[in-house]
Structure formats: structure tokens, C-alpha cells
Protein backbone atom coordinates (compact mmCIF):
# COMPACT_ATOMS: atom_id res chain seq x y z
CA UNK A 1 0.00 0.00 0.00
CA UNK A 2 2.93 2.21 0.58
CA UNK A 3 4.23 2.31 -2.80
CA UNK A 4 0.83 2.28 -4.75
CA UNK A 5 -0.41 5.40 -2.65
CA UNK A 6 2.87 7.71 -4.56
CA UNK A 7 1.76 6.56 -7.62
CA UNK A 8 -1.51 7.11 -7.09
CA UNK A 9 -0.43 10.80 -6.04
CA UNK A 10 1.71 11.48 -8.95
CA UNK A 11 -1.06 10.11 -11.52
CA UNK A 12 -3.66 12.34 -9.43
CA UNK A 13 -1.14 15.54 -10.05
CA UNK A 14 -0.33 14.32 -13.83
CA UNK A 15 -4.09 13.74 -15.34
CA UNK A 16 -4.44 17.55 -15.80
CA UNK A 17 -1.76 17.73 -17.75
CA UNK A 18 -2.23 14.88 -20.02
CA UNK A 19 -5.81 15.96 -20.39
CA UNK A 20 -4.92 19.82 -21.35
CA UNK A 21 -2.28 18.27 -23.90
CA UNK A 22 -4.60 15.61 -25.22
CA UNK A 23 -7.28 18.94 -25.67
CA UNK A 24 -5.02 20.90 -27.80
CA UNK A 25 -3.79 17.85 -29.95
CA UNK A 26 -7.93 16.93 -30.50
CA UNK A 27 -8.35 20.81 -31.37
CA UNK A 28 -5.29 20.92 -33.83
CA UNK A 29 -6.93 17.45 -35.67
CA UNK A 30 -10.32 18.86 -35.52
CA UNK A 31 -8.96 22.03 -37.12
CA UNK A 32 -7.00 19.93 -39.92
CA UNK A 33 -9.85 18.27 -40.75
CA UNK A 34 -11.95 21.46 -40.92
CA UNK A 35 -9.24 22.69 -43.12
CA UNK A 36 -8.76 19.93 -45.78
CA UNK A 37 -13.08 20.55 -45.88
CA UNK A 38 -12.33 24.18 -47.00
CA UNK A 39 -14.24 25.58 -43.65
CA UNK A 40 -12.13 28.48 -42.92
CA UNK A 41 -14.29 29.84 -40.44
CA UNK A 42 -14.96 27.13 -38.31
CA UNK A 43 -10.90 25.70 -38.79
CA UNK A 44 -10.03 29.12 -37.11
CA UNK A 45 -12.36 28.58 -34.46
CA UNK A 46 -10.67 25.15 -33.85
CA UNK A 47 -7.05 26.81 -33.10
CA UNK A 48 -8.17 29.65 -31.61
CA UNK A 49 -9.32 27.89 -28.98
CA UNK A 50 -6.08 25.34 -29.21
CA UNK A 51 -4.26 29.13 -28.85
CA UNK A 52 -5.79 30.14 -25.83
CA UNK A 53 -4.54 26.68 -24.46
CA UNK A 54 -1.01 27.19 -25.20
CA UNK A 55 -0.39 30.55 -26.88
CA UNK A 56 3.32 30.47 -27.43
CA UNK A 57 2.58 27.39 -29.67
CA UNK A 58 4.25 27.64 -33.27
CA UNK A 59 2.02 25.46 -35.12
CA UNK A 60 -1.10 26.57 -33.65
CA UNK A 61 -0.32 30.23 -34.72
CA UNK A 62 1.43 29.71 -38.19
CA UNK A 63 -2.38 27.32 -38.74
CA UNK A 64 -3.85 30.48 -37.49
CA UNK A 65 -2.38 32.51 -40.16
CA UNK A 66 -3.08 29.81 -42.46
CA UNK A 67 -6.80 29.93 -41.99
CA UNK A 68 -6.59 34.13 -41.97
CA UNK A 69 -5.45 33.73 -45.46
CA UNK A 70 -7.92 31.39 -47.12
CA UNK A 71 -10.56 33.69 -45.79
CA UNK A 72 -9.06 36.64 -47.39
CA UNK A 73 -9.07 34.57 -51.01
CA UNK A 74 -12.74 34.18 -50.84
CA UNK A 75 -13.71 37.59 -48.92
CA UNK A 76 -15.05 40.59 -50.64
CA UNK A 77 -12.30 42.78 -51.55
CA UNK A 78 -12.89 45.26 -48.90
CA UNK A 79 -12.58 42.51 -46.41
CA UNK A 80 -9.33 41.16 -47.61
CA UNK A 81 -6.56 43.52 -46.51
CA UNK A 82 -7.31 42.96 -42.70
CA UNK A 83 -7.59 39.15 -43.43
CA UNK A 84 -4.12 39.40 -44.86
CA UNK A 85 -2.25 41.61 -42.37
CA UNK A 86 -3.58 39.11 -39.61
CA UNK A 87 -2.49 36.22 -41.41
CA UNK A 88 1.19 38.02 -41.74
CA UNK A 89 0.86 38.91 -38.15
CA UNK A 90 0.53 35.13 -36.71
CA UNK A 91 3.27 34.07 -39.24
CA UNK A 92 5.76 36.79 -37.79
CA UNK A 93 5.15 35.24 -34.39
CA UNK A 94 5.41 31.75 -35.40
CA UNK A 95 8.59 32.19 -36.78
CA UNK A 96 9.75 34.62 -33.74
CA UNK A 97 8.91 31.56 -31.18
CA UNK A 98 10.35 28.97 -33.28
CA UNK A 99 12.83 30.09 -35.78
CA UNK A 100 13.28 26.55 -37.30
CA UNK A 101 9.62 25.54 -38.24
CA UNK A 102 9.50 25.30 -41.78
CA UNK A 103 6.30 26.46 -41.93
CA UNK A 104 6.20 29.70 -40.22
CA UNK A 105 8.62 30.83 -42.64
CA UNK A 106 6.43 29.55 -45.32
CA UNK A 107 3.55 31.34 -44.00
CA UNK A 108 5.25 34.90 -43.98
CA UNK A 109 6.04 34.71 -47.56
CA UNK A 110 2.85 33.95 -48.42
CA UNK A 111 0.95 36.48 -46.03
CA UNK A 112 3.44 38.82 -47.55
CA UNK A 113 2.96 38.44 -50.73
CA UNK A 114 -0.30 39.32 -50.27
CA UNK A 115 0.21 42.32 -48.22
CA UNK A 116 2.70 43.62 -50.82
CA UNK A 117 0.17 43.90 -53.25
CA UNK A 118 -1.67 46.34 -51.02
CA UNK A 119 1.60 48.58 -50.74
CA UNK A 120 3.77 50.81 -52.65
CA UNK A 121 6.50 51.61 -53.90
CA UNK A 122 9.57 50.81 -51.63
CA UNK A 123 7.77 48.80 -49.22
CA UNK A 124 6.22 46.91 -51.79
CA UNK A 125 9.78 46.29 -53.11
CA UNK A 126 10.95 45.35 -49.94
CA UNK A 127 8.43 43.06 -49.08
CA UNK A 128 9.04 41.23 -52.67
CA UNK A 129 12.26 40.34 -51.56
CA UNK A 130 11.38 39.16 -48.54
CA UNK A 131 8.72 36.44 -50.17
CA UNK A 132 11.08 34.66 -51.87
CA UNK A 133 14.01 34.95 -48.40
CA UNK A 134 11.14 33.56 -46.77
CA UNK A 135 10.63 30.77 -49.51
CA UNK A 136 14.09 29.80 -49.63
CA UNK A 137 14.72 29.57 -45.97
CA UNK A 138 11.30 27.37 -46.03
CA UNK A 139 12.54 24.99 -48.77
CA UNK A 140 15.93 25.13 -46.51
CA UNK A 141 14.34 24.19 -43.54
CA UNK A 142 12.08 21.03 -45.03
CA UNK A 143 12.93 20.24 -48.76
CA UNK A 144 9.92 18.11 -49.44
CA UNK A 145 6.82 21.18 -48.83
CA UNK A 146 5.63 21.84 -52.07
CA UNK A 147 4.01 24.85 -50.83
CA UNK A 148 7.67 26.41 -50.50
CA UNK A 149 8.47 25.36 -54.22
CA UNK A 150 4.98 26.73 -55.46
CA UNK A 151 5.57 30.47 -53.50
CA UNK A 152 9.18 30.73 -54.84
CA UNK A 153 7.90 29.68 -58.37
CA UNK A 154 5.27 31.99 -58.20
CA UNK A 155 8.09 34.80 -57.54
CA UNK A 156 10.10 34.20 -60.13
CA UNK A 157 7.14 34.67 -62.34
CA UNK A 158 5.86 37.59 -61.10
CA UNK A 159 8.99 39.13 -61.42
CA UNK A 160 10.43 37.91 -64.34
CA UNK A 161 6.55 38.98 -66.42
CA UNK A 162 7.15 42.80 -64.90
CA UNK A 163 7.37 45.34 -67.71
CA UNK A 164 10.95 46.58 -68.35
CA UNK A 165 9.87 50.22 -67.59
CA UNK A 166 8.43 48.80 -63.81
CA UNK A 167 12.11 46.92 -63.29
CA UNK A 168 13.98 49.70 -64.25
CA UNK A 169 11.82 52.01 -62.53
CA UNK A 170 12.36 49.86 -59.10
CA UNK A 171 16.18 49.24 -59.83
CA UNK A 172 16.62 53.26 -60.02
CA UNK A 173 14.85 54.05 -57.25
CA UNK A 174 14.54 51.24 -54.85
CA UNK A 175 17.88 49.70 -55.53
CA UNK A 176 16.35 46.83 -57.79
CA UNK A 177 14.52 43.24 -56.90
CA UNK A 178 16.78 40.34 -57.11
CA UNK A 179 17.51 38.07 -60.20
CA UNK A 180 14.18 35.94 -61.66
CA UNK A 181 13.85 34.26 -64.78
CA UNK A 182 10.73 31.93 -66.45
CA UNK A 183 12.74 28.55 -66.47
CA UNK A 184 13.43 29.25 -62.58
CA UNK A 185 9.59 29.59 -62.14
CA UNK A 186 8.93 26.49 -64.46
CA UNK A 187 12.00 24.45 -62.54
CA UNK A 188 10.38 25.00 -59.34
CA UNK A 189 7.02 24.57 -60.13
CA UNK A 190 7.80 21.35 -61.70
CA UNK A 191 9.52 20.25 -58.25
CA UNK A 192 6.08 21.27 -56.42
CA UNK A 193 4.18 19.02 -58.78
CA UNK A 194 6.83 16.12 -58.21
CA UNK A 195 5.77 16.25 -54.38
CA UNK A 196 2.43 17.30 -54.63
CA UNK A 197 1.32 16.34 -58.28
CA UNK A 198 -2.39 16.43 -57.78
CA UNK A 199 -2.47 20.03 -56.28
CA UNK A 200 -4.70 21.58 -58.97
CA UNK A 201 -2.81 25.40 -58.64
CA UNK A 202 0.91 23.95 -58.99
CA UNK A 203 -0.75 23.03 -62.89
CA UNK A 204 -2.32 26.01 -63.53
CA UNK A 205 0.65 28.39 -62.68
CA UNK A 206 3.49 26.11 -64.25
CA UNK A 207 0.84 26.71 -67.44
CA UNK A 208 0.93 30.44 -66.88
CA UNK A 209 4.64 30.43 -67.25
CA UNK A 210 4.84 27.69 -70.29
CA UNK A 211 2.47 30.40 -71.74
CA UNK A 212 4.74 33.26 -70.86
CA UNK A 213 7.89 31.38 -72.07
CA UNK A 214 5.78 30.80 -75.46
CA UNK A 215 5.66 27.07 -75.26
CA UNK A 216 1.51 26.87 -75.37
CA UNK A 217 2.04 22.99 -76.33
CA UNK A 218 2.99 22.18 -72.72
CA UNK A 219 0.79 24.96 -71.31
CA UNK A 220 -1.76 22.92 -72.47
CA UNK A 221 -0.94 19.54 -71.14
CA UNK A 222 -1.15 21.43 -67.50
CA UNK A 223 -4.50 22.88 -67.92
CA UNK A 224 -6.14 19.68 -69.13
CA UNK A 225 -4.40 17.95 -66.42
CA UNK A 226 -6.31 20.78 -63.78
CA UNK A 227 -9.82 20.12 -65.61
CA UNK A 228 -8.95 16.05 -65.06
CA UNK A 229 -8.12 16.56 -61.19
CA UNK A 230 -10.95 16.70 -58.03
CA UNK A 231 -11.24 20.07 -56.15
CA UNK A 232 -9.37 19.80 -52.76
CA UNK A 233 -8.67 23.25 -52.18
CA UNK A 234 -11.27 26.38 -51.28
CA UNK A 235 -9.69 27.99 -53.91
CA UNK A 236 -9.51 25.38 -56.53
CA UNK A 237 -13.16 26.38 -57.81
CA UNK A 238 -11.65 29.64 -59.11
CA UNK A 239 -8.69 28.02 -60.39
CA UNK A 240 -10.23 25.48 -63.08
CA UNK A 241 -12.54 28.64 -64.05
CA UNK A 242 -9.37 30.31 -64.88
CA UNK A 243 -7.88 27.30 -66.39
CA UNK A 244 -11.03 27.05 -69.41
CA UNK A 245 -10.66 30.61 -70.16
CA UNK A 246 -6.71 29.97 -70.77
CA UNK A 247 -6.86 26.46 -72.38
CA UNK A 248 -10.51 28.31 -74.63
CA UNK A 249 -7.77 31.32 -75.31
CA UNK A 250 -4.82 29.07 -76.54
């Protein structure tokens, strides 16, 4: 009886614990789920509550910012900006509390590049950078996202399609952005559809820049292959929309 009653003691003093952990794990799962069943609203819910449970968690906040963004893609456009800056907000702290999680860092360039199409000039130049330093130091940090790939592809397109009167513009009076080029955007797209080949945007965008680099032929291999695959993504509605009107233009 001696030794059981310790035990007993130390289980008595432990159950809290293992209960509050096993609460934020079931939130976090809940809020997955919610997530993969594009429910924005109610996956927030989920890890807001898992937040208030352990705030200084990384991968409860960078989810957080995750969830911020999707509602921003399918908010009015008065609704967005807010949506945005709150999803680069819980990115920032993610990566502040754990400077190593992949996807904090993956988070901030995405928040950001959304953000940076609500600024100007310098800051908007700034913040360009910084999505694809975030990007790299995601793909640097876990080489197999394809999220990471997809961001830093989506850079180097963006950049490299700017007219040559906006990069000359930014290189005299904001210093310049840093090197892109369409085969970098297609080379790293094509690595985020190696990992993740049934993620209906990796197809559409590696089109885009096939079409940009004037090889239609391949452009349209990609957007057939987006009107063959099953939505899994909130966004994916939108995408094979934009996918007919590009495969009907070519």
C-alpha cells in the first residue's frame, strides 16, 4: 500500500496535464480536418481555442495565419486587406517563437505576398524580396513542402513577367529586386508538382509560365491535367474557371 499510494499521487497531479495536452492535440486534428473541408471559419475557431490553451505554440499560430489567409481569397475585396495583415501577423510570431519551423517561414512569404500587393513603392519592393528569403529559408528548412516550391515559383514569375519600364523604374529608385527568370519559375514549379502532383494550382501556374515562355504545347498539357483533377482546395473552384478561359484562349 505504501508504494501504490505515490503513484496514485503522482497520476492524481499528472491527469491535468495529459488531459490539457490531449485537448489541444484533438483541437489541432479537428482544425485539420476542418481545413482539408475548405471551412475556414470554423478551422479558425478550432485553433483559436487550441491558442488560448497554449499561446506560445508555433504550429497553432502559423495554422492560425493559415486559416486568416484562405478567408481573405474568398472575402469581398474590402474585407481582404485585414484578413491578410492578420495572417502576416501570426506568421511573424510563429517564426519569432520557433525560428526553425519550416512552416512559419512559409507562412510569412505567403501572407506577404499578399500584403505587398496592397503597398507601394519601396515597401512593396521590400516586401518582394522578402517572399522569396522567406521561400528559400522554407525549402531550406524542409525540402519536401511543395508549398515552399509553389511560392518561390510563383516569384520568379511575377517578377520575371514585370514590364521593363516597372524593373527599371524599381532598380533606379529602390535599388532593384533580385535576379528571376521563367525557367526558374517552371523548374520549381515542376519540383512542387513532383511532391504534390495532384495540387490543382501547382498546374495552372506552371501553365501560366509555359504560356509566358511561349511554349503553349505544354501549357496545355497542365490545364487539361487541372480540368482532369478533383477540387481539394477552397480555392480550386476559381482556379479550373481560370484554367477554361486559358486552355478556350490558346
Amino acid at each position: 500500500m505504501k508504494r501504490i499510494l505515490p503513484v496514485f499521487i503522482s497520476l492524481v497531479f499528472l491527469l491535468p496535464t495529459l488531459l490539457f495536452a490531449q485537448s489541444v492535440e484533438t483541437l489541432i486534428a479537428e482544425g485539420d480536418s476542418l481545413h482539408e473541408h475548405q471551412k475556414p471559419d470554423a478551422a479558425l475557431a478550432k485553433f483559436q481555442a487550441a491558442e488560448k490553451l497554449q499561446p506560445n505554440n508555433a504550429d497553432i499560430l502559423w495554422r492560425i495565419s493559415r486559416e486568416y489567409y484562405d478567408k481573405g481569397n474568398i472575402s469581398p475585396k474590402d474585407a481582404q486587406a485585414d484578413l491578410y495583415l492578420s495572417a502576416e501577423k501570426y506568421a511573424r510570431k510563429a517564426a519569432e517563437i520557433a525560428p526553425d519551423n519550416a512552416k512559419a517561414h512559409l507562412w510569412i512569404a505567403i501572407a506577404v505576398g499578399k500584403v505587398a500587393l496592397l503597398k507601394g513603392g519601396k515597401e512593396k519592393v521590400n516586401l518582394s524580396r522578402e517572399v522569396k528569403e522567406q521561400a528559400m529559408k522554407s525549402i531550406e528548412l524542409d525540402p519536401n513542402d511543395d508549398s515552399a516550391y509553389h511560392v518561390l515559383a510563383r516569384w520568379h514569375y511575377e517578377v520575371a513577367t514585370l514590364s521593363w519600364f516597372l524593373k527599371a523604374a524599381a532598380k533606379v529608385v529602390y535599388g532593384g529586386l533580385p535576379p528571376a527568370s521563367l525557367d526558374s519559375s517552371i523548374y520549381y514549379f515542376k519540383k512542387a508538382i513532383a511532391i504534390a502532383p495532384k495540387n490543382i494550382n501547382n498546374h495552372l501556374q506552371l501553365a501560366k509560365s509555359y504560356i509566358a515562355n511561349d511554349q503553349d504545347d505544354l501549357a496545355r498539357e497542365q490545364l487539361k491535367k487541372v480540368e482532369e483533377l478533383p477540387v481539394s482546395d477552397v480555392e480550386d473552384p476559381a482556379h479550373k474557371k481560370e484554367a477554361k478561359k486559358l486552355l478556350a484562349d490558346l
